[in-house]
N, C-alpha and C. Protein backbone atom coordinates (compact mmCIF):
# COMPACT_ATOMS: atom_id res chain seq x y z
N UNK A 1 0.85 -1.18 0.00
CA UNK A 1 0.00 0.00 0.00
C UNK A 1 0.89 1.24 0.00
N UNK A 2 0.21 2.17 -1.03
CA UNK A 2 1.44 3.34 -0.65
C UNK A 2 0.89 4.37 -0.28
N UNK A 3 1.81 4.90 0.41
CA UNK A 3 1.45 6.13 1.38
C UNK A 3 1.39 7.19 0.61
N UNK A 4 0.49 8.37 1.05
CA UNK A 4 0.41 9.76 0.38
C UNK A 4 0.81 10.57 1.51
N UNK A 5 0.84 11.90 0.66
CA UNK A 5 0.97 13.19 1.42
C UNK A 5 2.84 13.39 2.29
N UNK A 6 2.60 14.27 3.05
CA UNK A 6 3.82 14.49 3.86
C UNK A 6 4.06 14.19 5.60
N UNK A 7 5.19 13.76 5.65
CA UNK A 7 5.91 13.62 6.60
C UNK A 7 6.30 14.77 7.37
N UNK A 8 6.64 14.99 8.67
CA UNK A 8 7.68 16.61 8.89
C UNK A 8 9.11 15.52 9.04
N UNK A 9 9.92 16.00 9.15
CA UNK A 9 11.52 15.88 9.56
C UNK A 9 12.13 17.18 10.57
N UNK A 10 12.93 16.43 11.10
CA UNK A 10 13.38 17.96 12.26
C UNK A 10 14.70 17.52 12.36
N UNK A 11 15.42 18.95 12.14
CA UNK A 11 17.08 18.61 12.05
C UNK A 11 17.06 19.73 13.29
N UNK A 12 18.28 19.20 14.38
CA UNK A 12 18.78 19.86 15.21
C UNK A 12 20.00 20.03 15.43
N UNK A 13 20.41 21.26 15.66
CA UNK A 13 21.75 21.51 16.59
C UNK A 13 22.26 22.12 17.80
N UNK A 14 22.41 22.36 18.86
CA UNK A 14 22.73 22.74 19.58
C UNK A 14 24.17 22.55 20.52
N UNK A 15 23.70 24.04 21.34
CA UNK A 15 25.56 24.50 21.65
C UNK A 15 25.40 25.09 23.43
N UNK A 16 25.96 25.19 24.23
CA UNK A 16 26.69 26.01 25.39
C UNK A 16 27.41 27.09 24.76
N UNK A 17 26.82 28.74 25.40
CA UNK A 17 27.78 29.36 24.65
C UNK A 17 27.52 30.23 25.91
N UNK A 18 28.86 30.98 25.89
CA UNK A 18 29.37 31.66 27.11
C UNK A 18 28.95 33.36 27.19
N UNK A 19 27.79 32.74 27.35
CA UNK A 19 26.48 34.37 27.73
C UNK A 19 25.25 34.38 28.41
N UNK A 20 24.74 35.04 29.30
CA UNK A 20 23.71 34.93 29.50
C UNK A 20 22.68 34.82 28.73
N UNK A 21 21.50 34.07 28.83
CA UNK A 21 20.37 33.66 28.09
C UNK A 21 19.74 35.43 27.92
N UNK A 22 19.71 35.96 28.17
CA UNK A 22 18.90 37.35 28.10
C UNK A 22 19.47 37.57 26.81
N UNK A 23 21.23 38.08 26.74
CA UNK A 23 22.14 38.48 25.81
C UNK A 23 21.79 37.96 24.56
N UNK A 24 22.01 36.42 24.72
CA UNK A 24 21.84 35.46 23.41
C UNK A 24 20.69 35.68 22.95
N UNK A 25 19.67 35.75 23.86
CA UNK A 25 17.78 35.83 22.95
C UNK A 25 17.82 37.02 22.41
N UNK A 26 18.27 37.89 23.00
CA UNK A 26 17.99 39.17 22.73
C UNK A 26 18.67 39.54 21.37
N UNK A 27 19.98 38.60 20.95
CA UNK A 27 20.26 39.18 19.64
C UNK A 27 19.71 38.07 18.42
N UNK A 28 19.43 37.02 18.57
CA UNK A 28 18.55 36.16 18.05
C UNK A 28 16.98 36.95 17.18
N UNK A 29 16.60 37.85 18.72
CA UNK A 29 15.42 38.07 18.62
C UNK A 29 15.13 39.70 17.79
N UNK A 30 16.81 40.33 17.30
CA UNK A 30 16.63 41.11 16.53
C UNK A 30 16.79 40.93 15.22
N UNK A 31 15.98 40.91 14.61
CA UNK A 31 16.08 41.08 12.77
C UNK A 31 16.41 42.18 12.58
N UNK A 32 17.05 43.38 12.93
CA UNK A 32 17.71 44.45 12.00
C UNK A 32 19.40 44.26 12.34
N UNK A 33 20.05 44.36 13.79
CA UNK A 33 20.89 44.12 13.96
C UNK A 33 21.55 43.00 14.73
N UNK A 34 21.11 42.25 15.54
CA UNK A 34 21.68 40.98 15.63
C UNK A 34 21.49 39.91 14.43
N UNK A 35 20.75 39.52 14.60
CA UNK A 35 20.42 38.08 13.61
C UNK A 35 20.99 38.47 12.61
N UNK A 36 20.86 39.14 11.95
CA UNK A 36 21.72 39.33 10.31
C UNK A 36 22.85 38.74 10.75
N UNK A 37 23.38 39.58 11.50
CA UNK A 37 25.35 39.20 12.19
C UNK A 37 25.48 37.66 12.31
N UNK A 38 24.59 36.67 12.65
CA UNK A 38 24.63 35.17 13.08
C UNK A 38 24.39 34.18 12.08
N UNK A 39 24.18 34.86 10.84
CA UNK A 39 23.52 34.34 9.41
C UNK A 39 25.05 33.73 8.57
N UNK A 40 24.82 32.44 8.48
CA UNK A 40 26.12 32.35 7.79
C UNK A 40 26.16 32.51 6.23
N UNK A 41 27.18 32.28 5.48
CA UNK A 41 27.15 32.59 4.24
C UNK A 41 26.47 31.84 2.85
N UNK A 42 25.64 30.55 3.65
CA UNK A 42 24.86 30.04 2.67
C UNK A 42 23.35 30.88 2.50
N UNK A 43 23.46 31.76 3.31
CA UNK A 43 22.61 33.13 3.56
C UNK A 43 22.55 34.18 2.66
N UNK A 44 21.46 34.78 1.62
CA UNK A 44 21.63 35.82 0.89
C UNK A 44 20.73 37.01 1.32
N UNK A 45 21.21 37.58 2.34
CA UNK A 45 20.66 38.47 2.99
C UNK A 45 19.48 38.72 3.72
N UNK A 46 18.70 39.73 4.54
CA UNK A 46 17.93 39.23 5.17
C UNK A 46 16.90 40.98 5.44
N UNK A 47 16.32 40.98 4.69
CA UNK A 47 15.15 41.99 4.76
C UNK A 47 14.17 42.25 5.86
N UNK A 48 13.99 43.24 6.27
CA UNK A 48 13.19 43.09 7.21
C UNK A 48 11.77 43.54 7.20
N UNK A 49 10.61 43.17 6.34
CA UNK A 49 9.39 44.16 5.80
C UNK A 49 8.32 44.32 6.74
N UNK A 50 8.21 43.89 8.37
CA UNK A 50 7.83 44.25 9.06
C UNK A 50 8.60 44.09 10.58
N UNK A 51 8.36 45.11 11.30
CA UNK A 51 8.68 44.93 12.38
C UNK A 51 10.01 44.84 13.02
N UNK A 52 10.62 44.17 13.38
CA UNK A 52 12.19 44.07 13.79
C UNK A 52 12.51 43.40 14.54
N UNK A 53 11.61 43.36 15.73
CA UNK A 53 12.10 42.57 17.30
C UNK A 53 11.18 41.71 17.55
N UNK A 54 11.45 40.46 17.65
CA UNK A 54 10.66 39.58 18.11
C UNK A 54 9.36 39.64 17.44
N UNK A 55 8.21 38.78 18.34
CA UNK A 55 6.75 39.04 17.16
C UNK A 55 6.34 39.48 16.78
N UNK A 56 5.87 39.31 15.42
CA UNK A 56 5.56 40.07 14.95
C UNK A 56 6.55 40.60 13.50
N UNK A 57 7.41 40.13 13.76
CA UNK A 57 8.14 40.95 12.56
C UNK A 57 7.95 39.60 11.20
N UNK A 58 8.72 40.16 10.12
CA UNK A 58 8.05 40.07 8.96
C UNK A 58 9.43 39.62 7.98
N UNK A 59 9.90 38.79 7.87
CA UNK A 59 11.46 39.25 7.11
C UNK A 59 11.25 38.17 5.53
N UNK A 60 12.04 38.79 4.88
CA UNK A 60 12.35 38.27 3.72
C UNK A 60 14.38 37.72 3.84
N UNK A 61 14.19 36.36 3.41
CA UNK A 61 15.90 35.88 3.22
C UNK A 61 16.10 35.14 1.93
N UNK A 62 16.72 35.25 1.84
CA UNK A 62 17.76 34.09 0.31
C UNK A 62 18.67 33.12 0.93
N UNK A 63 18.37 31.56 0.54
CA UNK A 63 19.44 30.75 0.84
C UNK A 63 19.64 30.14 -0.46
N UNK A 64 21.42 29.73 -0.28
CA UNK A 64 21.44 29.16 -1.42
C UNK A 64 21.83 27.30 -0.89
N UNK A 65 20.92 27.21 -2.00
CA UNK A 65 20.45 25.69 -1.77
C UNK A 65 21.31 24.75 -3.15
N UNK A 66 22.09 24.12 -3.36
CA UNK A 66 22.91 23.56 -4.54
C UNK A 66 22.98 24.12 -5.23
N UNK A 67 23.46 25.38 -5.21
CA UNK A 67 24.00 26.53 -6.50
C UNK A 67 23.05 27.25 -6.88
N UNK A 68 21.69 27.06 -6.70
CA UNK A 68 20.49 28.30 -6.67
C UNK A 68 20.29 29.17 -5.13
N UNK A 69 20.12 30.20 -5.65
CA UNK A 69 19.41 30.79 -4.36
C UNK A 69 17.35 31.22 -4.47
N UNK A 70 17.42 30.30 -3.28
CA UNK A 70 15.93 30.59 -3.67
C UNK A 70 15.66 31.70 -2.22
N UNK A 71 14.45 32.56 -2.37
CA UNK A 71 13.89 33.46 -1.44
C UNK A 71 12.79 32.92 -0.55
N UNK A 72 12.56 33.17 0.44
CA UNK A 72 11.32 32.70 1.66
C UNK A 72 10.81 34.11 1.99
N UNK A 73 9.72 34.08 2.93
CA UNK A 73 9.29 35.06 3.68
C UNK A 73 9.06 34.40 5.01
N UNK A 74 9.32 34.54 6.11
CA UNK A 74 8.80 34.30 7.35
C UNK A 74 8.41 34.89 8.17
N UNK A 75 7.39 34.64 9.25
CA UNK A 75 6.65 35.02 10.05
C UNK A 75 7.46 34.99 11.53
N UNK A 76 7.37 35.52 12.26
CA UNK A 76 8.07 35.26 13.69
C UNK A 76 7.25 35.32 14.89
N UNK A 77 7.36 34.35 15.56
CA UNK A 77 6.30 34.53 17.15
C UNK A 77 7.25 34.12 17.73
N UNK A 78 6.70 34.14 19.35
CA UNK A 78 7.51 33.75 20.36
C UNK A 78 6.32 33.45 21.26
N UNK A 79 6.39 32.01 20.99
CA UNK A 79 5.71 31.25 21.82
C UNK A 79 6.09 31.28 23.23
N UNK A 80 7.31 31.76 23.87
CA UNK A 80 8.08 31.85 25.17
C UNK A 80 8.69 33.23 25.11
N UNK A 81 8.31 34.41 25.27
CA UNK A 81 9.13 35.34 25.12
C UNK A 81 10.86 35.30 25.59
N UNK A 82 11.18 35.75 25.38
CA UNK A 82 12.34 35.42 26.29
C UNK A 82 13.36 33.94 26.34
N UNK A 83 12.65 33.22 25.58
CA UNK A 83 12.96 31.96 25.83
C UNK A 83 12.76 30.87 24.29
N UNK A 84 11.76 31.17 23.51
CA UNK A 84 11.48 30.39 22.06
C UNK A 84 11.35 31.46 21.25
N UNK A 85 11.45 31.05 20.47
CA UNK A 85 11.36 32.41 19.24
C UNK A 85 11.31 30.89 18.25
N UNK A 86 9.95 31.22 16.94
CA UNK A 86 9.56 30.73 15.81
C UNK A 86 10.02 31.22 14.68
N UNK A 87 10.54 30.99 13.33
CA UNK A 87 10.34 31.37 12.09
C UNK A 87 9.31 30.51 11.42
N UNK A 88 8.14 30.92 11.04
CA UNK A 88 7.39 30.29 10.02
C UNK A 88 7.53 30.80 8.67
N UNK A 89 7.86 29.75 7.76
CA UNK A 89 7.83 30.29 6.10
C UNK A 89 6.89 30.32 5.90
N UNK A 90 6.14 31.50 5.10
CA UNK A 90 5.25 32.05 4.08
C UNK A 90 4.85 31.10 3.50
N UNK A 91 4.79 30.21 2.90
CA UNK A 91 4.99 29.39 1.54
C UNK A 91 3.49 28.19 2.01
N UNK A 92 3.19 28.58 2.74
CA UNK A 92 1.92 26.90 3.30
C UNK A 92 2.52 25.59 3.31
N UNK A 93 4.15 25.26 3.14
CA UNK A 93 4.49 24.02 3.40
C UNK A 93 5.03 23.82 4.57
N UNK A 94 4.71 24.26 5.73
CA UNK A 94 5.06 24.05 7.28
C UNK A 94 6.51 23.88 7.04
N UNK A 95 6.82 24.99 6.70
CA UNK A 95 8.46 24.67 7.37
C UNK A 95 8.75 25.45 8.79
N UNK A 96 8.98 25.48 9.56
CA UNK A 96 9.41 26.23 11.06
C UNK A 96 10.82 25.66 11.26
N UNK A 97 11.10 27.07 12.12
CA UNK A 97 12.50 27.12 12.77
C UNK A 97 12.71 27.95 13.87
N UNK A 98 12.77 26.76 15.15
CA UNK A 98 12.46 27.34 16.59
C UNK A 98 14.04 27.74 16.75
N UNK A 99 14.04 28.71 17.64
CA UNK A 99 14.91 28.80 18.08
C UNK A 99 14.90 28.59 19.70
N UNK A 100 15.66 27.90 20.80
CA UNK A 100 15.59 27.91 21.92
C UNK A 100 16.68 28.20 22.83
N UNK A 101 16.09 28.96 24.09
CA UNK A 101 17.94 29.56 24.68
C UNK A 101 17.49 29.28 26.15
N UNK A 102 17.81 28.23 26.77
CA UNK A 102 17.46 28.12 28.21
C UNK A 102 18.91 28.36 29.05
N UNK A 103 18.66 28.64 30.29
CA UNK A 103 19.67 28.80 31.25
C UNK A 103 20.72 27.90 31.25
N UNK A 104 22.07 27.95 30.75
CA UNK A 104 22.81 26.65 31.15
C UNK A 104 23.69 27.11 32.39
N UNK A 105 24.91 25.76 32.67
CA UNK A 105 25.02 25.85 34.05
C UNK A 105 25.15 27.15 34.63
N UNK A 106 25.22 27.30 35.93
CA UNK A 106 25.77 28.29 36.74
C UNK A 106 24.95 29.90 36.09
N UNK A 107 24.13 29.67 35.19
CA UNK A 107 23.65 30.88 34.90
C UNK A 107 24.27 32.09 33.94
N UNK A 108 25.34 31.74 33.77
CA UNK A 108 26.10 32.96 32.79
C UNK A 108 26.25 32.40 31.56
N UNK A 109 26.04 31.02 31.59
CA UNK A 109 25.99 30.31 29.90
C UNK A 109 24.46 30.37 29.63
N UNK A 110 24.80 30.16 28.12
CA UNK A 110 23.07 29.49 27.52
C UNK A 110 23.10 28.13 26.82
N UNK A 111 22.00 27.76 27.04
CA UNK A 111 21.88 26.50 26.19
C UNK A 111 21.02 26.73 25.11
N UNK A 112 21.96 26.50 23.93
CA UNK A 112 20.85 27.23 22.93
C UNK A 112 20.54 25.99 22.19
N UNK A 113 19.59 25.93 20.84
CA UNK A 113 18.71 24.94 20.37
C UNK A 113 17.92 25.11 19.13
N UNK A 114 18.44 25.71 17.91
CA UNK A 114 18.23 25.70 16.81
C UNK A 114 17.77 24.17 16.38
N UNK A 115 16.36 24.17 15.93
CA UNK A 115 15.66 23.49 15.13
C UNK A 115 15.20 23.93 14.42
N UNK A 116 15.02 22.77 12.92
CA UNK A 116 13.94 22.66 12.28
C UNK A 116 13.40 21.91 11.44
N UNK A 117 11.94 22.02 11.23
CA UNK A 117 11.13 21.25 10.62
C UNK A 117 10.29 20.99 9.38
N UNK A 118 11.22 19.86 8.65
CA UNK A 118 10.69 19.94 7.09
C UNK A 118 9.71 19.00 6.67
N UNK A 119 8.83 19.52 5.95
CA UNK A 119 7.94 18.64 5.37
C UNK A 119 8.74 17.50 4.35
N UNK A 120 8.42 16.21 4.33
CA UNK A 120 9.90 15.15 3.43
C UNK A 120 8.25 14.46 2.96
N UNK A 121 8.22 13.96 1.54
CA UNK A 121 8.08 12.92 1.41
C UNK A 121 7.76 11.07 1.99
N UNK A 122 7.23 10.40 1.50
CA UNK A 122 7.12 9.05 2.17
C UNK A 122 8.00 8.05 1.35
N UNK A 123 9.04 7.13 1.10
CA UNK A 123 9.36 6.18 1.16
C UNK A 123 10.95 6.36 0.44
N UNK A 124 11.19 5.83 -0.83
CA UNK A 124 12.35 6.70 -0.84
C UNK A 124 12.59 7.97 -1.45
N UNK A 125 12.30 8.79 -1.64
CA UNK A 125 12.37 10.21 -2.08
C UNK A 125 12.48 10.57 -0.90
N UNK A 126 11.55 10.30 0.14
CA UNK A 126 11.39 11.04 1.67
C UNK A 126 12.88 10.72 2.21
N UNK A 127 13.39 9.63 2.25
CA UNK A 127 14.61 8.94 2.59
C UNK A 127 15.84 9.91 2.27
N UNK A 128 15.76 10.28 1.03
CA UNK A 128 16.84 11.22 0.41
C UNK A 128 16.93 12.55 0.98
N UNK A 129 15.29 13.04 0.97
CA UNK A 129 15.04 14.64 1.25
C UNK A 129 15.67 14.48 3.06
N UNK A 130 15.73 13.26 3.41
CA UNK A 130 15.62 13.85 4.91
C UNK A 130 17.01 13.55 5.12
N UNK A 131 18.18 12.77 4.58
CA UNK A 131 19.07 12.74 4.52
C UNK A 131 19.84 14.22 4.16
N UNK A 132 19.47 14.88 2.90
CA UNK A 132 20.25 16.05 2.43
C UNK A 132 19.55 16.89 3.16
N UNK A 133 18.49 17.20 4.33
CA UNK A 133 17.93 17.90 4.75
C UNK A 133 18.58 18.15 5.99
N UNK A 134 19.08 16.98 6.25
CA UNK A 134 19.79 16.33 7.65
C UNK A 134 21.00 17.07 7.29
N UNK A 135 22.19 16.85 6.87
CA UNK A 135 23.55 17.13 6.10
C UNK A 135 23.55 18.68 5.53
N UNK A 136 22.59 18.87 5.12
CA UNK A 136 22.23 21.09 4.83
C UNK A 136 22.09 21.55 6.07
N UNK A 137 21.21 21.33 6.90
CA UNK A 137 20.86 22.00 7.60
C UNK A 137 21.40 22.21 9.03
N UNK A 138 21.95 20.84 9.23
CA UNK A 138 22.97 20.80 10.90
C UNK A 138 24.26 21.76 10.10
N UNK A 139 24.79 21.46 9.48
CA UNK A 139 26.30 21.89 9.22
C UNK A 139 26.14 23.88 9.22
N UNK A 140 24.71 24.55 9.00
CA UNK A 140 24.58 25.53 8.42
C UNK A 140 24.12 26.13 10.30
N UNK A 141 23.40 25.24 11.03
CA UNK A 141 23.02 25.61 12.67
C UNK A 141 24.46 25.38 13.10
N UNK A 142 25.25 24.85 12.74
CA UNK A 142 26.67 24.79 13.31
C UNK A 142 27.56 26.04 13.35
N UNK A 143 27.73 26.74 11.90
CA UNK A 143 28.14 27.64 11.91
C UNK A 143 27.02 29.05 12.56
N UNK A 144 25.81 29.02 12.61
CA UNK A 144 24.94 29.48 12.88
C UNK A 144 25.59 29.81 14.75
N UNK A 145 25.61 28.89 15.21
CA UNK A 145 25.70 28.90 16.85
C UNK A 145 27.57 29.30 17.36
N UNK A 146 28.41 29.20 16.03
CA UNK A 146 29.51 29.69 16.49
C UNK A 146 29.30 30.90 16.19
N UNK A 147 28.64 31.50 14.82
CA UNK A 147 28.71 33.11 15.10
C UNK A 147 27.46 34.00 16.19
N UNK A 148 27.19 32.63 16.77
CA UNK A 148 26.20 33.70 17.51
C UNK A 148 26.97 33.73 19.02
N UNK A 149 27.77 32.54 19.27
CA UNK A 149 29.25 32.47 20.69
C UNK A 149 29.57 33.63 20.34
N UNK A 150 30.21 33.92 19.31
CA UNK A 150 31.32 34.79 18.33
C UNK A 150 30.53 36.61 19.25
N UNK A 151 29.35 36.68 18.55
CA UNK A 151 28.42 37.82 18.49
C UNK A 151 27.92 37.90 20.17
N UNK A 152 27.74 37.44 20.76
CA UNK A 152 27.29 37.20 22.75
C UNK A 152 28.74 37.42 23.25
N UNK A 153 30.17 37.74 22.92
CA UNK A 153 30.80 37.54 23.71
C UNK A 153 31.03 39.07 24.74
C-alpha cells in the first residue's frame, strides 16, 4: 500500500555558549541588527518588511540551496518570550524554525537549540530529502551557533 501526502523531519543543533540567556535571545530576537550578524554565508541576505524585534516581525531571506538561491518570507512569534522564538515560512508548506535559549550551568551560559522542521516525502524520495535535509541543515546551525558564541561575547 502506498502512502500519500507528507511527513515533517526535524534537524537539530545545539551548543553552550558563554552568555547569558537574556544576551543570546535578545540578539537572536533582533532582525535588523543581531540576527543578520549570526547568518552564515549560505545566507543571501535578510530583509526586514515588518517589524524588527521579536513578534511580529516580517522578514524576507535568500538561501542558497545547490547553486540556486531561492527566497522565503517568514513570520516570527515567540511562543516563550524570552525563551522560544519561531520562524514560520510564508509558503503553506510548514516549514518552522524554533529557536531555543534556556539557562545553562551556573547561569552565565546558555543552552541554545536551533531546530527545524521539514515537510519530506514518504518512502524513498522522503529517505533522500531527509538525509540532504539532515547534512544542509545541521552543518549551516553549526556555523549558525559559532557566530552567535562569536556575536554574545
Amino acid at each position: 500500500m502506498r502512502q500519500r501526502g507528507n511527513n515533517k523531519h526535524t534537524v537539530t543543533a545545539a551548543a553552550f555558549i558563554e552568555a547569558a540567556p537574556e544576551r543570546v535571545y535578545s540578539i537572536i530576537a533582533d532582525y535588523r541588527n543581531g540576527h543578520p550578524r549570526i547568518l552564515p554565508g549560505e545566507y543571501d541576505g535578510l530583509i526586514v518588511e515588518r517589524g524588527g524585534l521579536g513578534a511580529g516581525t516580517i522578514i524576507r531571506f535568500g538561501m542558497r540551496l545547490l547553486g540556486k538561491t531561492q527566497t522565503y518570507r517568514a513570520a516570527i512569534t515567540e511562543p516563550e518570550p524570552g525563551r522560544v522564538l519561531v520562524e514560520t515560512v510564508l509558503d503553506g508548506k510548514g516549514v518552522t524554525t524554533t529557536f531555543t535559549v534556556r539557562p545553562g550551568p551556573g547561569g552565565l551560559k546558555s543552552d541554545v537549540t536551533i531546530s527545524t522542521e521539514v515537510p519530506v516525502r514518504h518512502g524513498l524520495l522522503g529517505a533522500v530529502e531527509r538525509f540532504l535535509a539532515t547534512r544542509f541543515l545541521r552543518q549551516i546551525f553549526r556555523k549558525q551557533l559559532t557566530l552567535l558564541a562569536e556575536r554574545a561575547k
